[in-house]
N, C-alpha and C. Protein backbone atom coordinates (compact mmCIF):
# COMPACT_ATOMS: atom_id res chain seq x y z
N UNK A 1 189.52 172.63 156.64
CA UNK A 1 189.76 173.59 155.59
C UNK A 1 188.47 174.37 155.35
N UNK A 2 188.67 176.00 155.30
CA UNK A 2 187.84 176.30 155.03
C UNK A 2 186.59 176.13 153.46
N UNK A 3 185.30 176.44 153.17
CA UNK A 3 184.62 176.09 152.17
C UNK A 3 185.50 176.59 150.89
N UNK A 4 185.97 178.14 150.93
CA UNK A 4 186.58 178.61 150.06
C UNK A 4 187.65 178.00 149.33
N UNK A 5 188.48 176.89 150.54
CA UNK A 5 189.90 176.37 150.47
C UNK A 5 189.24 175.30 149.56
N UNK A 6 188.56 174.55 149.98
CA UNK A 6 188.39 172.94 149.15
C UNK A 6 187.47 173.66 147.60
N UNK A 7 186.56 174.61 147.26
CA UNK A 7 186.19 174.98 146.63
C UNK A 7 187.70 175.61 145.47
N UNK A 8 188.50 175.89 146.19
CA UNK A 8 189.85 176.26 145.10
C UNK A 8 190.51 175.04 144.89
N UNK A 9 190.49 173.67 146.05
CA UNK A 9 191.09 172.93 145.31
C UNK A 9 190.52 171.88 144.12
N UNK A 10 188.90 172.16 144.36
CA UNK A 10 188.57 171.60 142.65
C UNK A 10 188.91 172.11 141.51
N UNK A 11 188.59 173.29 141.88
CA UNK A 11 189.32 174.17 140.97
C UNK A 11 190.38 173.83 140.47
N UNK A 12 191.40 173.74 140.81
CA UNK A 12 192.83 173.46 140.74
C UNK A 12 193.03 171.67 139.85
N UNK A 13 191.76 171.16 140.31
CA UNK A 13 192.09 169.77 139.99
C UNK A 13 191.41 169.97 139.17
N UNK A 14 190.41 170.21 139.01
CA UNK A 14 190.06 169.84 137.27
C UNK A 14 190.64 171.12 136.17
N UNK A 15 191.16 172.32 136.81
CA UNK A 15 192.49 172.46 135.89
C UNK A 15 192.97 171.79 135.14
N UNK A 16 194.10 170.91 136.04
CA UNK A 16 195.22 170.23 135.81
C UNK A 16 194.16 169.04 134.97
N UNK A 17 193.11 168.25 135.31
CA UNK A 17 192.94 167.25 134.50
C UNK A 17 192.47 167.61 133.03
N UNK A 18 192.25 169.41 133.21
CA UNK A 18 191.76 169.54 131.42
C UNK A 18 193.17 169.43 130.27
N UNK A 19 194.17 170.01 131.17
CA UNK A 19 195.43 169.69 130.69
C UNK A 19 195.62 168.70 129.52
N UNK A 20 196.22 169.08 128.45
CA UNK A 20 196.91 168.54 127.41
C UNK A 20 197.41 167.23 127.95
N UNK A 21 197.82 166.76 128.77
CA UNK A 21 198.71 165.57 129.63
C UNK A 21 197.95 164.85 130.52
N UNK A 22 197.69 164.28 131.01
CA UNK A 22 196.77 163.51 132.38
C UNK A 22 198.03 163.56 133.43
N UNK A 23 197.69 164.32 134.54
CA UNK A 23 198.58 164.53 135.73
C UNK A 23 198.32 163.05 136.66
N UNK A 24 199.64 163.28 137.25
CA UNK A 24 199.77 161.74 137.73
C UNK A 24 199.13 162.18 139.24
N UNK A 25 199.21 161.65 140.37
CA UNK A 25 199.02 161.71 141.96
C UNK A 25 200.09 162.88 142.59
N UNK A 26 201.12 162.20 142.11
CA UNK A 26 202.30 163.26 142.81
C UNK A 26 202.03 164.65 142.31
N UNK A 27 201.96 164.79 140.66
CA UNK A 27 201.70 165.96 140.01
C UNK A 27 200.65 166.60 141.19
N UNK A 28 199.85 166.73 140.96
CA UNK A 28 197.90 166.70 141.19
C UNK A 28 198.66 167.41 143.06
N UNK A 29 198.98 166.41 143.63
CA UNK A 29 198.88 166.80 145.01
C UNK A 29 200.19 167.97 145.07
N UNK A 30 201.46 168.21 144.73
CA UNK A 30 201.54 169.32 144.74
C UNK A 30 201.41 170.25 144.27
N UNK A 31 200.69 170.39 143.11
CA UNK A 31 200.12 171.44 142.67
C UNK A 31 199.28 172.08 144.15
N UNK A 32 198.68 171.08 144.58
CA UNK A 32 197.41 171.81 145.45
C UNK A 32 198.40 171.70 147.03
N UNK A 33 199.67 171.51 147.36
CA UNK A 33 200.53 171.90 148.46
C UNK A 33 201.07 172.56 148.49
N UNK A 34 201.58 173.88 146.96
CA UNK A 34 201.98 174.32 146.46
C UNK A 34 200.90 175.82 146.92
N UNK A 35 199.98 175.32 146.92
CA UNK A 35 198.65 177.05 146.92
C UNK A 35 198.22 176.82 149.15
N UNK A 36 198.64 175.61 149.49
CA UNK A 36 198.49 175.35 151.19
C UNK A 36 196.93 174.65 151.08
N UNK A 37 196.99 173.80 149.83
CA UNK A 37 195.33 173.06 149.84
C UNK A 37 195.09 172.05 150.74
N UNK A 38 196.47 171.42 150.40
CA UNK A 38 196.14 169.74 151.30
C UNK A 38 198.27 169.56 151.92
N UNK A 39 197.76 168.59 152.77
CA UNK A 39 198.53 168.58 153.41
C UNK A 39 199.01 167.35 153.49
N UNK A 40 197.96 166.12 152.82
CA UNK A 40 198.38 164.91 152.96
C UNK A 40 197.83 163.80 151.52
N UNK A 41 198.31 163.05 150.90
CA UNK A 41 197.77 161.97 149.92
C UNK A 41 196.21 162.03 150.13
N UNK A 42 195.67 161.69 151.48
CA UNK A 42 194.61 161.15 151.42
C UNK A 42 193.18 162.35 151.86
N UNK A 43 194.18 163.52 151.83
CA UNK A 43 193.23 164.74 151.25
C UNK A 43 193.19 165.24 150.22
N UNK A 44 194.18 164.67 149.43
CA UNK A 44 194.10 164.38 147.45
C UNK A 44 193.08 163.25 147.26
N UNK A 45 192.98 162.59 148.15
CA UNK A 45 191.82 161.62 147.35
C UNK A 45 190.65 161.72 148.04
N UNK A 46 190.54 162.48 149.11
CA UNK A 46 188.99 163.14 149.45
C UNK A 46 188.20 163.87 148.35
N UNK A 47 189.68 164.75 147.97
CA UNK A 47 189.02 165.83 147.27
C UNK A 47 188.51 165.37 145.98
N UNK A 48 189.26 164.61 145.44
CA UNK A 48 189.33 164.03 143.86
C UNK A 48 187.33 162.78 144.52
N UNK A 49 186.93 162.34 145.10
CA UNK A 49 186.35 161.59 145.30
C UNK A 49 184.99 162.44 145.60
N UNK A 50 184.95 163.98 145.99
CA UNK A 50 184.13 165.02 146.40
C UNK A 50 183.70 165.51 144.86
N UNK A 51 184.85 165.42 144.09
CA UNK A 51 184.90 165.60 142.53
C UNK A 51 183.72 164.89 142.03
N UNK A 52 184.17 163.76 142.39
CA UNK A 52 182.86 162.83 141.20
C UNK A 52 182.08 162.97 142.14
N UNK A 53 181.90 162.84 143.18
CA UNK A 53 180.38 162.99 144.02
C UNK A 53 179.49 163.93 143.94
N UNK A 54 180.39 164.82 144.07
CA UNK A 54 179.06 165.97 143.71
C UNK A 54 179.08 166.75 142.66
N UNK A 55 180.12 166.83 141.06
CA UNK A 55 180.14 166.96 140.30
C UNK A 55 179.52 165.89 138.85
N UNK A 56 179.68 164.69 139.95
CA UNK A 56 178.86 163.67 138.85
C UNK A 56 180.12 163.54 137.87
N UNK A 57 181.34 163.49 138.05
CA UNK A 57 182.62 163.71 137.09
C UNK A 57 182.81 162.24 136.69
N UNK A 58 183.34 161.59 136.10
CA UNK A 58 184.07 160.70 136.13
C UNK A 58 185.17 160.64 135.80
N UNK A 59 186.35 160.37 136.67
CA UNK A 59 187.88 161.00 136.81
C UNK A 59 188.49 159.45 137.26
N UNK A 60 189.10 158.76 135.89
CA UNK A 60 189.51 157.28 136.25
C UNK A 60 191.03 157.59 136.73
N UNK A 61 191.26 156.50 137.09
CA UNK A 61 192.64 156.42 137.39
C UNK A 61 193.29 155.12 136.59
N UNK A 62 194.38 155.25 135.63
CA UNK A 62 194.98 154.22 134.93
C UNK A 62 196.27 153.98 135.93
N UNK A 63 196.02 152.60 135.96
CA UNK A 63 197.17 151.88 136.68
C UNK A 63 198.38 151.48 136.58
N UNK A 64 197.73 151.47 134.59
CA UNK A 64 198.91 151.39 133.82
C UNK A 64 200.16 152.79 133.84
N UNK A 65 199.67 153.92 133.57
CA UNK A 65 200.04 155.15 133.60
C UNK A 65 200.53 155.97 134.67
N UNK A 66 198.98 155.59 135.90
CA UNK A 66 199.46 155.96 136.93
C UNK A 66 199.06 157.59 136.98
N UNK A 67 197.81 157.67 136.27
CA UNK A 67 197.71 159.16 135.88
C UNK A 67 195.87 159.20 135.91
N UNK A 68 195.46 160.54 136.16
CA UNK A 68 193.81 160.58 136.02
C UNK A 68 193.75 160.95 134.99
N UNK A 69 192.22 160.96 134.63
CA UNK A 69 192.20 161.56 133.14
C UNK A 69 190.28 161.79 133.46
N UNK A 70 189.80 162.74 132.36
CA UNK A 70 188.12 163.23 132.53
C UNK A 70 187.81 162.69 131.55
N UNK A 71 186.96 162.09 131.27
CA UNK A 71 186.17 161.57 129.99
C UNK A 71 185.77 162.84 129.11
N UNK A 72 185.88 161.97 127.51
CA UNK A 72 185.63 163.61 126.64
C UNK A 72 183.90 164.03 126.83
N UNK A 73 183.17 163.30 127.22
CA UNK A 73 181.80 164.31 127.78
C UNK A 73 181.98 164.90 128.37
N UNK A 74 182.73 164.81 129.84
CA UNK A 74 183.33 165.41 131.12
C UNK A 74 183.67 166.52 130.60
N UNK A 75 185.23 166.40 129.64
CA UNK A 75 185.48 167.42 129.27
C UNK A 75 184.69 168.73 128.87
N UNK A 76 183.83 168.01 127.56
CA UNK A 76 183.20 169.02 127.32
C UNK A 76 182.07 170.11 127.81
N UNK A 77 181.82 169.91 128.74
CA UNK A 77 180.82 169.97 129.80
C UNK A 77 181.40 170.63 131.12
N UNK A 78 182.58 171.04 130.96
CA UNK A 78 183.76 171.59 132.29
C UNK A 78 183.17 173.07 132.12
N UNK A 79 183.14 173.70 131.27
CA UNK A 79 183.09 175.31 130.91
C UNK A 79 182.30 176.18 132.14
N UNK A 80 180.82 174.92 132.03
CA UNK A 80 180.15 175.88 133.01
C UNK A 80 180.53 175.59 134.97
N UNK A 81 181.09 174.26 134.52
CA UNK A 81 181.70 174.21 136.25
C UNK A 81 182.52 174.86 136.68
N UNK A 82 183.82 175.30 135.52
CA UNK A 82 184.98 176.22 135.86
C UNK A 82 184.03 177.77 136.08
N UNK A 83 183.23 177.63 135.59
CA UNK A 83 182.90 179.33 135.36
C UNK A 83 181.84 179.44 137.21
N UNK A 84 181.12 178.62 137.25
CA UNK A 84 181.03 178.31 138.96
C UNK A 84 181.95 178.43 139.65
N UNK A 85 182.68 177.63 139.49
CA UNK A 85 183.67 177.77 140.57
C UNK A 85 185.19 179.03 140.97
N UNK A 86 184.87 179.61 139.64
CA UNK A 86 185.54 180.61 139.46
C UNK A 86 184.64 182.28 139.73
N UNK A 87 183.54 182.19 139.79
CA UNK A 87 182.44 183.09 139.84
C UNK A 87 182.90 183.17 141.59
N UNK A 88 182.52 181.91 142.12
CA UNK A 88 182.64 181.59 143.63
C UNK A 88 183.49 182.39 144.27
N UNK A 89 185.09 181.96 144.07
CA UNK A 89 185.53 182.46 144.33
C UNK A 89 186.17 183.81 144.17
N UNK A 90 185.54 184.46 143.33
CA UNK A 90 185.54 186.06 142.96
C UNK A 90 184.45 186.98 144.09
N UNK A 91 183.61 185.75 143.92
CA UNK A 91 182.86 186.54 145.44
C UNK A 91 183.59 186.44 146.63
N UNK A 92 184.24 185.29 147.09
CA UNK A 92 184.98 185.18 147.87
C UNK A 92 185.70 186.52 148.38
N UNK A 93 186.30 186.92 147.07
CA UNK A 93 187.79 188.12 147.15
C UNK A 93 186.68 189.20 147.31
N UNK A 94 185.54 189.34 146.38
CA UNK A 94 185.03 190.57 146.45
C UNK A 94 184.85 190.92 148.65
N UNK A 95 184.34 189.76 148.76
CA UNK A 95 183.88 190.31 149.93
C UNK A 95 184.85 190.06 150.93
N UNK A 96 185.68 189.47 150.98
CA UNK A 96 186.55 189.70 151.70
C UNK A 96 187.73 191.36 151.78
N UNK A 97 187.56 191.87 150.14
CA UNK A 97 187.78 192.83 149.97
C UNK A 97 187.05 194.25 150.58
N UNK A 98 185.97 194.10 150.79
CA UNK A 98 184.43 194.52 151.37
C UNK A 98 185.28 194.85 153.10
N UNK A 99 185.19 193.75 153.20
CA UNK A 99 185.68 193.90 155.01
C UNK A 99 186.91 194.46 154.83
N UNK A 100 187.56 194.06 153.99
CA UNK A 100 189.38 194.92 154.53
C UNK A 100 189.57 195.74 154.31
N UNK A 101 188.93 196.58 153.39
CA UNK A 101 189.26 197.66 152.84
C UNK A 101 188.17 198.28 152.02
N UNK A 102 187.69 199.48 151.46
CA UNK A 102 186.45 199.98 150.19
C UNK A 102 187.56 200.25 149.85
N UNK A 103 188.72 200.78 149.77
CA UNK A 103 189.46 200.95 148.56
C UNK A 103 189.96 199.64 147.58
N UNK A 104 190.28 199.03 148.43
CA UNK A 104 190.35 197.61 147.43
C UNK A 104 189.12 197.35 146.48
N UNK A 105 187.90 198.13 146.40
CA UNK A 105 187.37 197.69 145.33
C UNK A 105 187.18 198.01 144.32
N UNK A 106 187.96 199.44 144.15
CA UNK A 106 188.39 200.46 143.17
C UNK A 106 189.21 199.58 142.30
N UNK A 107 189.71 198.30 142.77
CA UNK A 107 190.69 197.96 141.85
C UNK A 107 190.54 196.72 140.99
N UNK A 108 188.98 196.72 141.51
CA UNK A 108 188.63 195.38 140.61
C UNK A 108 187.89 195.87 139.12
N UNK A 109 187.69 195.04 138.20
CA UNK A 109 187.14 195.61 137.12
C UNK A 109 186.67 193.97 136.58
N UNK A 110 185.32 194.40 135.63
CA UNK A 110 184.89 192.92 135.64
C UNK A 110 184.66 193.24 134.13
N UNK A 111 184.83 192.80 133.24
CA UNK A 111 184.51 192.29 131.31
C UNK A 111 183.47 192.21 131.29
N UNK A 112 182.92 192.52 130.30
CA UNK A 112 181.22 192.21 129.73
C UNK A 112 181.28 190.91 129.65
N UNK A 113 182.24 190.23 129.49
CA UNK A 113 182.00 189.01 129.45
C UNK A 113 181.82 188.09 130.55
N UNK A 114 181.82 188.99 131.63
CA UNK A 114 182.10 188.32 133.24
C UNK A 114 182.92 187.86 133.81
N UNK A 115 184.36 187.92 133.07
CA UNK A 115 185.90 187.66 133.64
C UNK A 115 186.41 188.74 134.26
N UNK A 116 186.97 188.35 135.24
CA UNK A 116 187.20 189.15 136.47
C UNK A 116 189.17 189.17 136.22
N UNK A 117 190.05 190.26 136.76
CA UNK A 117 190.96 190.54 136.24
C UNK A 117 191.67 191.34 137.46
């Protein structure tokens, strides 16, 4: 998978774990089979394991439940990772936009606030 691909599927996963609900395994993995992230269980648990490794996350799994969940430090502390990883891949589009087309970039517009649209 390309860098961009696994870089959207953290994205995607700590989404779903900021969620109101704690997403279960099944949830979690098609969400991300759903966008062509992963293809198998045990590239849901690469990714989720790439999570805490190099995010330093801690993302338990209840056995009872059967569901992940982020600790409320974790939580609170997500803002500037989503905004990384969402920055990322805006460069991504920008420049891929770059090669396909200069008119495609007429159509981007970015907020003072740095949200991209």
């Amino acid at each position: 998978m390309s860098t961009q691909g696994t870089i959207r599927s953290y994205y995607l996963i700590i989404e779903r774990l900021r969620s109101p609900y704690n997403p279960t395994k099944k949830e979690l993995f098609k969400c991300l089979e759903e966008e062509g992230l992963v293809n198998s269980m045990r590239t849901l648990d690469r990714r989720i394991e790439e999570i805490r490794t190099e995010f330093h996350l801690d993302i338990p799994y209840s056995a009872k439940t059967k569901t992940y969940s982020l600790s409320e430090t974790d939580l609170e502390s997500l803002d500037t990772l989503l905004r990384f990883l969402e920055m990322n891949a805006v460069t991504s589009l920008f420049g891929d936009s770059i090669k396909g087309s200069q008119d495609a970039i007429k159509h981007l517009s970015f907020d003072t606030d740095g949200s991209f649209h």
